[in-house]
Protein backbone atom coordinates (compact mmCIF):
# COMPACT_ATOMS: atom_id res chain seq x y z
CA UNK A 1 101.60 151.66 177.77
CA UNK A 2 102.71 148.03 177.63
CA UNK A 3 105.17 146.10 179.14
CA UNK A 4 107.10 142.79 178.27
CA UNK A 5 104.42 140.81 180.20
CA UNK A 6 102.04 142.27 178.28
CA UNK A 7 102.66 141.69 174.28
CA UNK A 8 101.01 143.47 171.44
CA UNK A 9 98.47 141.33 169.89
CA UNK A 10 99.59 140.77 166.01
CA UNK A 11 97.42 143.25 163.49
CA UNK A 12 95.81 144.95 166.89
CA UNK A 13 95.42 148.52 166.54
CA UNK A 14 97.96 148.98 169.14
CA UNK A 15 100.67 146.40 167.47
CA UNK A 16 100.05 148.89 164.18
CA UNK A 17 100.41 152.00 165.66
CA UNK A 18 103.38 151.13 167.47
CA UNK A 19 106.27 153.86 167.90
CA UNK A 20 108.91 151.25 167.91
CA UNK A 21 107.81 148.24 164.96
CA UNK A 22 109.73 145.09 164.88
CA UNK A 23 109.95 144.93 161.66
CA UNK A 24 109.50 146.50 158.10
CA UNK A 25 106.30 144.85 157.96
CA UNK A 26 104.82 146.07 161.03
CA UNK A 27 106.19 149.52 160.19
CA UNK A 28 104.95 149.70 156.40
CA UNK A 29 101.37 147.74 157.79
CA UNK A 30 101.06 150.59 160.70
CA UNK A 31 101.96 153.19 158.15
CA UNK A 32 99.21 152.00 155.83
CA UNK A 33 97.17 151.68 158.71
CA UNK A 34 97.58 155.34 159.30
CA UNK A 35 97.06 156.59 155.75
CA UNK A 36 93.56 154.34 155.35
CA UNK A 37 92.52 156.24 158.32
CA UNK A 38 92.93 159.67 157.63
CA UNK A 39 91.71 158.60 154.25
CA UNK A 40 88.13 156.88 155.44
CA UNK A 41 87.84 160.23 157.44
CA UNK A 42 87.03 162.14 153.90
CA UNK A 43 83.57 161.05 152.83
CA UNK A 44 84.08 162.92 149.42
CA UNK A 45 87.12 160.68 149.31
CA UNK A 46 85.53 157.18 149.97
CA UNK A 47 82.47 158.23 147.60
CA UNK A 48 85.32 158.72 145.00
CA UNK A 49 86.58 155.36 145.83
CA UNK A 50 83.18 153.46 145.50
CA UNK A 51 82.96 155.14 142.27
CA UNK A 52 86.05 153.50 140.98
CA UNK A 53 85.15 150.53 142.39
CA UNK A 54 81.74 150.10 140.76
CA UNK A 55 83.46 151.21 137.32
CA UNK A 56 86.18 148.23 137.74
CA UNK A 57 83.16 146.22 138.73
CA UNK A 58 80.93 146.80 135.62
CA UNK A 59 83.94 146.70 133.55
CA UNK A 60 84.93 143.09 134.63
CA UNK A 61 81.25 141.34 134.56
CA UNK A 62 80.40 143.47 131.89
CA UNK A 63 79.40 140.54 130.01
CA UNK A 64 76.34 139.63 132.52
CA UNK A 65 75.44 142.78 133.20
CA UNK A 66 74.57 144.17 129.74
CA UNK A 67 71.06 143.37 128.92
CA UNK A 68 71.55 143.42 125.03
CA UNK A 69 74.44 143.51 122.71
CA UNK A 70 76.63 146.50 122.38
CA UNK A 71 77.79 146.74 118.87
CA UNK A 72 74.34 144.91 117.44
CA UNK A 73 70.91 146.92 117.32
CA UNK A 74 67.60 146.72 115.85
CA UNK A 75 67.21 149.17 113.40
CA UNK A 76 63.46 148.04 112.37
CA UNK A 77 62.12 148.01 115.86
CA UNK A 78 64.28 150.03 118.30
CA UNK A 79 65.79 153.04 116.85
CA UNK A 80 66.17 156.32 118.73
CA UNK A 81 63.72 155.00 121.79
CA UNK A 82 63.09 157.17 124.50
CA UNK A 83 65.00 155.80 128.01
CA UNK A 84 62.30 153.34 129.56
CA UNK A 85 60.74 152.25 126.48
CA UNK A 86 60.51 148.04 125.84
CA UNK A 87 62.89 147.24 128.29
CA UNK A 88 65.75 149.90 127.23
CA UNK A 89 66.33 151.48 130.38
CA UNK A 90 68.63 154.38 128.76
CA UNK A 91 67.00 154.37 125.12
CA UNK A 92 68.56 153.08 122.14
CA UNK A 93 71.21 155.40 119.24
CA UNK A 94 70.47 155.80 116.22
CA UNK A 95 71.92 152.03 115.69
CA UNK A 96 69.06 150.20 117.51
CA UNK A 97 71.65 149.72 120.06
CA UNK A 98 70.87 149.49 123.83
CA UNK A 99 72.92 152.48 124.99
CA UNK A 100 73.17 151.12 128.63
CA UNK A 101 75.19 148.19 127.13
CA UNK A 102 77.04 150.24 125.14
CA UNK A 103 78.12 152.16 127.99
CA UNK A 104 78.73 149.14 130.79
CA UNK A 105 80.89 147.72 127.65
CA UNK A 106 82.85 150.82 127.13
CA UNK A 107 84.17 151.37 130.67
CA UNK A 108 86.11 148.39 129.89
CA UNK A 109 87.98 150.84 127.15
CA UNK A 110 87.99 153.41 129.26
CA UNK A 111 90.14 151.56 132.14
CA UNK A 112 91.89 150.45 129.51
CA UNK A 113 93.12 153.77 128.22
CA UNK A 114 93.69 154.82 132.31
CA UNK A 115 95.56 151.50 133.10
CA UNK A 116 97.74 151.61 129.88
CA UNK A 117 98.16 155.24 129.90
CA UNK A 118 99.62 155.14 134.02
CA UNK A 119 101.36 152.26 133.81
CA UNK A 120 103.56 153.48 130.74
CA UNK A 121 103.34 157.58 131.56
CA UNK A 122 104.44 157.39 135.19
CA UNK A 123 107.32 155.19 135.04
CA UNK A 124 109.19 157.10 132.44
CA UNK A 125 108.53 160.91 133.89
CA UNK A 126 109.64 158.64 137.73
CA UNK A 127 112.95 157.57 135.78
CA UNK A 128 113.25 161.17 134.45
CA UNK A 129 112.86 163.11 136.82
CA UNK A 130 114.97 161.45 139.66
CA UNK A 131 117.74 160.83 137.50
CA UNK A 132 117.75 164.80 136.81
CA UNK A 133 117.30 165.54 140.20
CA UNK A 134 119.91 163.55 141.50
CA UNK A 135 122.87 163.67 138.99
CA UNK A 136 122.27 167.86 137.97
CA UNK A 137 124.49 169.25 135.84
CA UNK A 138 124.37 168.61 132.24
CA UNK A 139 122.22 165.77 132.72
CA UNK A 140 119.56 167.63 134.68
CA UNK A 141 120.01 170.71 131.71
CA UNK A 142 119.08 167.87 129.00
CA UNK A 143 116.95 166.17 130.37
CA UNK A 144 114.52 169.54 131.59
CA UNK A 145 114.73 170.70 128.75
CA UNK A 146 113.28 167.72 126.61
CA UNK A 147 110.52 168.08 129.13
CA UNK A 148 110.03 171.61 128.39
CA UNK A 149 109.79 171.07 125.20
CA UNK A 150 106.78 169.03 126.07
CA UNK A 151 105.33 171.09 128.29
CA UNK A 152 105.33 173.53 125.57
CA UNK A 153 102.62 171.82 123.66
CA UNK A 154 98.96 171.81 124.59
CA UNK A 155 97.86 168.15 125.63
CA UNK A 156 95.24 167.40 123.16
CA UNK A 157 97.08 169.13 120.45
CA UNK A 158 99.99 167.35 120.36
CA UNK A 159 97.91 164.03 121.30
CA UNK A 160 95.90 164.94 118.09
CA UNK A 161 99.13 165.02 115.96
CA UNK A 162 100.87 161.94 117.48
CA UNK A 163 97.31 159.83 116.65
CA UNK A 164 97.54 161.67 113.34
CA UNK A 165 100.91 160.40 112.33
CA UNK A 166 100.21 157.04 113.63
CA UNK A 167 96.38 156.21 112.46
CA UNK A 168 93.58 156.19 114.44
CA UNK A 169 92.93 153.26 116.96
CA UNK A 170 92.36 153.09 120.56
CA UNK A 171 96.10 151.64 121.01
CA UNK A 172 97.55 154.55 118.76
CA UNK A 173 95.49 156.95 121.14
CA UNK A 174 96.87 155.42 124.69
CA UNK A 175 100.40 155.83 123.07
CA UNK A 176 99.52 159.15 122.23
CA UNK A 177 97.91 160.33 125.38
CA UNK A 178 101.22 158.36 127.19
CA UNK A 179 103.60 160.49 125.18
CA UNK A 180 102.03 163.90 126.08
CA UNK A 181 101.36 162.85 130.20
CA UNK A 182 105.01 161.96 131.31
CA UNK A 183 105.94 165.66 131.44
CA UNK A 184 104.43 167.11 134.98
CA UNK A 185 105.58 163.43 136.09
CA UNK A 186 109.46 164.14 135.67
CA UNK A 187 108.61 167.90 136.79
CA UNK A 188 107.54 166.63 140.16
CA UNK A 189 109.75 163.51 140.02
CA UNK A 190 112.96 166.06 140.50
CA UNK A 191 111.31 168.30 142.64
CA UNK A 192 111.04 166.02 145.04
CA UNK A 193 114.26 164.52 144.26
CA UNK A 194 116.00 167.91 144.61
CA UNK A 195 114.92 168.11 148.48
CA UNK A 196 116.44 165.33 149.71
CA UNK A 197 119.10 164.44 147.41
CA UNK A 198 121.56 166.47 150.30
CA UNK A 199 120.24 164.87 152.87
CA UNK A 200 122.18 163.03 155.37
CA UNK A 201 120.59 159.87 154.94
CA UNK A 202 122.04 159.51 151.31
CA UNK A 203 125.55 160.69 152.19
CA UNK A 204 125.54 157.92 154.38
CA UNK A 205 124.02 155.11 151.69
CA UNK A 206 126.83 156.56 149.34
CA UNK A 207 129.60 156.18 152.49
CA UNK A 208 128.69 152.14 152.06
CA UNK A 209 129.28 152.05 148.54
CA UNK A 210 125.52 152.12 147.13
CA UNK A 211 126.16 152.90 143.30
CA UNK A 212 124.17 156.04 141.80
CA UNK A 213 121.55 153.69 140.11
CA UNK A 214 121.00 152.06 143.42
CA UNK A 215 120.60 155.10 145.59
CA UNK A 216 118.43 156.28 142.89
CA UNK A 217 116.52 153.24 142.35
CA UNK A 218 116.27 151.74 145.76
CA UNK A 219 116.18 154.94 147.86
CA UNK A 220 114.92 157.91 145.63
CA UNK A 221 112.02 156.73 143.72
CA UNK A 222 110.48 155.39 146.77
CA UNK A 223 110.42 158.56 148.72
CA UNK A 224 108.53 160.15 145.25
CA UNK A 225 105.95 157.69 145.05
CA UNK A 226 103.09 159.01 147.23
CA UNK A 227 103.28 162.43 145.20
CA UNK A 228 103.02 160.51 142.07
CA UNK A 229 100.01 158.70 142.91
CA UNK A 230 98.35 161.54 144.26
CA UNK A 231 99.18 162.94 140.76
CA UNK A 232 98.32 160.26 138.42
CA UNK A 233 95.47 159.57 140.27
CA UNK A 234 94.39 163.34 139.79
CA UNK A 235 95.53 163.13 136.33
CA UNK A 236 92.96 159.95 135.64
CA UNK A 237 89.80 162.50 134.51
CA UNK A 238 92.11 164.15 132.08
CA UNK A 239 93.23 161.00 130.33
CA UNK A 240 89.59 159.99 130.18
CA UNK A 241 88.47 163.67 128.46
CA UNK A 242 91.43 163.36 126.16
CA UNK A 243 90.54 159.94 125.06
CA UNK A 244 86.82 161.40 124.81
CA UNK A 245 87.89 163.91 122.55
CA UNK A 246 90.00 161.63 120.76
CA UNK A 247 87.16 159.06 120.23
CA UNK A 248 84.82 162.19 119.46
CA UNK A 249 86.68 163.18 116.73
CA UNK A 250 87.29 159.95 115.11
CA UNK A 251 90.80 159.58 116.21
CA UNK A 252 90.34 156.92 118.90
CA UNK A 253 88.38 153.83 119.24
CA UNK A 254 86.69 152.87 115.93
CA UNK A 255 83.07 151.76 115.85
CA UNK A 256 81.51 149.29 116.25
CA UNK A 257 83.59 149.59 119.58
CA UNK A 258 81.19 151.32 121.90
CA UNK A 259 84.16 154.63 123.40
CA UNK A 260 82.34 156.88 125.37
CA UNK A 261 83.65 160.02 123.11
CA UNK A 262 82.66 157.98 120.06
CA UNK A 263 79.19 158.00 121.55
CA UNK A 264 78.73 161.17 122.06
CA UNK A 265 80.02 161.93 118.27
CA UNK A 266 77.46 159.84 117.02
CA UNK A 267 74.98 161.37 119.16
CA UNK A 268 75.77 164.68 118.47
CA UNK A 269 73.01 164.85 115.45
CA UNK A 270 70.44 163.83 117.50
CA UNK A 271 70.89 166.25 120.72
CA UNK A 272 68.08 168.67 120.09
CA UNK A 273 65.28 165.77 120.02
CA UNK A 274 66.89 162.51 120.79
CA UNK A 275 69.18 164.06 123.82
CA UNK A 276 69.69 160.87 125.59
CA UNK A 277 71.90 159.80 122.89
CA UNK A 278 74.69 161.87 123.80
CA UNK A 279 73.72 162.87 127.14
CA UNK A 280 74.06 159.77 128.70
CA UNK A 281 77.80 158.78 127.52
CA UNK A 282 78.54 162.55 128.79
CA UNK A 283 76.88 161.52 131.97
CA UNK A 284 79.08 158.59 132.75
CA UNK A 285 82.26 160.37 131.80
CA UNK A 286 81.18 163.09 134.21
CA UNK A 287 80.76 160.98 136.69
CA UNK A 288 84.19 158.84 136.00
CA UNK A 289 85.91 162.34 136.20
CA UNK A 290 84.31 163.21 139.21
CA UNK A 291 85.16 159.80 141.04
CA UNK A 292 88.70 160.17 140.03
CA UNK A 293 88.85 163.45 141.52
CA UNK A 294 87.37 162.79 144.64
CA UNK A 295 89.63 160.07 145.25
CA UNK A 296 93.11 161.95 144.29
CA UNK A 297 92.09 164.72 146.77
CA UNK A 298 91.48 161.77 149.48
CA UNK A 299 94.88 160.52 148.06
CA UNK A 300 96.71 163.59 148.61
CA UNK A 301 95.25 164.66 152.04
CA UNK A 302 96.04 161.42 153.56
CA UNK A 303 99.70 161.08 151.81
CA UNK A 304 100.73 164.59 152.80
CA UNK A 305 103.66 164.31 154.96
CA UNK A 306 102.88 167.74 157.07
CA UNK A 307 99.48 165.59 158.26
CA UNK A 308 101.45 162.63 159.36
CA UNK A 309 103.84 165.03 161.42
CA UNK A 310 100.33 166.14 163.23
């Protein structure tokens, strides 16, 4: 236990996992310090996170690390080689292309779709589903249903339409895929909303004046945000399958643009005797998924409130 002759040395593990902070930065830097901990205690969880890493990695030096182009091949000399022949670690498609380029090129696409999809997805089903929460009434009727309306639709099916009525292209598909993921956002957006919206520490931000946009801005969406990452996060391997399928079918990225889905389309003719073509795309979208998974279960084991309270 320390005493006033004895400070807490700044960043220490003691100054960050003091009971009584000095600040908001101590308190948010101990609280992160806390999470991170419980977090790097889940192996499955920090394999997940390397895996993301190494994907935002290849995607940004994607340029040096691809041995040979990705949308140019050599149709006279390297078609449909096996993986390991003349230098082409994973083979070659039915292009001449080197798929291993191909596929270091296209996680760039593929964070694209994630990035774009999360950044537009999440904010409007936040907005959503606090407002609903916290005004009810009418506006919580309206606004529920809209989303139920939503929910109603499968995913991919109403993805499929949206890209349908707008063209194909890998911008049409993250608007698409953006449109159909807000939903389970605003659902658990007002759920959380709805639990604290009573609570005493609101009546008394509303006794100082604190208009509903600012209680709603300032004080609701920030108690919501640790279930929404957990969920988005979770979410992640979805958006990459539904882009997949988009790009499989056509409806997504359009060649020469190396799309993981698109891949495995084009690869699809080949599987009995040239497997690698399409294997190898599935491969790395498997284990994309699987990284993304890994890390929203870390996520939501060390944001769960009933863990910090142990």
């Amino acid at each position: 236990m320390t005493t006033a002759s004895t400070p807490l040395k700044p960043y220490s593990r003691e100054w960050l996992l003091s009971d009584r902070p000095a600040s908001r930065g101590q308190a948010r830097l101990g609280r992160a310090y806390v999470i991170w901990r419980r977090f790097s205690e889940n192996r499955l969880a920090l394999a997940g996170l390397g895996i993301i890493l190494a994907l935002v990695l290849v995607a940004i030096f994607a340029d040096v690390l691809a041995p040979h182009s990705a949308v140019q091949g050599d149709l006279r000399n390297a078609r449909l080689l096996a993986p390991g022949s003349d230098g082409y670690l994973l083979g070659t498609d039915d292009q001449g292309r080197d798929i291993l380029s191909r596929l270091i090129h296209g996680s760039r696409l593929t964070l694209f779709v994630v990035l774009l999809v999360a950044i537009i997805a999440a904010p409007v089903g936040l907005i959503v589903g606090t407002v609903a929460g916290y005004a009810g009434g009418w506006v919580d009727a309206v606004l529920m249903r809209i989303t139920d309306i939503f929910l109603a639709f499968p995913k991919l099916v109403l993805a499929l339409a949206l890209v349908a009525a707008l063209g194909p292209g890998i911008e049409n598909a993250v608007l698409a895929i953006a449109i159909t993921s807000w939903p389970p956002y605003a659902r658990i957006a007002r759920a959380e909303t709805m639990t604290f919206r009573n609570s005493d520490f609101i009546a008394a931000v509303q006794l100082m004046g604190a208009s509903p946009w600012r209680i709603v801005l300032k004080h609701v969406m920030p108690l919501c945000m640790s279930s929404l990452i957990v969920r988005v996060t979770l979410d992640m391997a979805g958006i990459i399958l539904t882009a997949a399928g988009l790009g499989f079918l056509g409806l997504g990225a359009q060649p020469p643009l190396p799309e993981w889905g698109a891949m495995i389309a084009s690869g699809r003719r080949f599987i009995l005797d040239q497997w690698w073509v399409a294997a190898m795309p599935g491969i790395a979208i498997l284990i994309v998924s699987l990284g993304f998974n890994l890390l929203g279960d870390g996520l939501r084991d060390a944001l769960d409130p009933k863990e910090a309270g142990q």
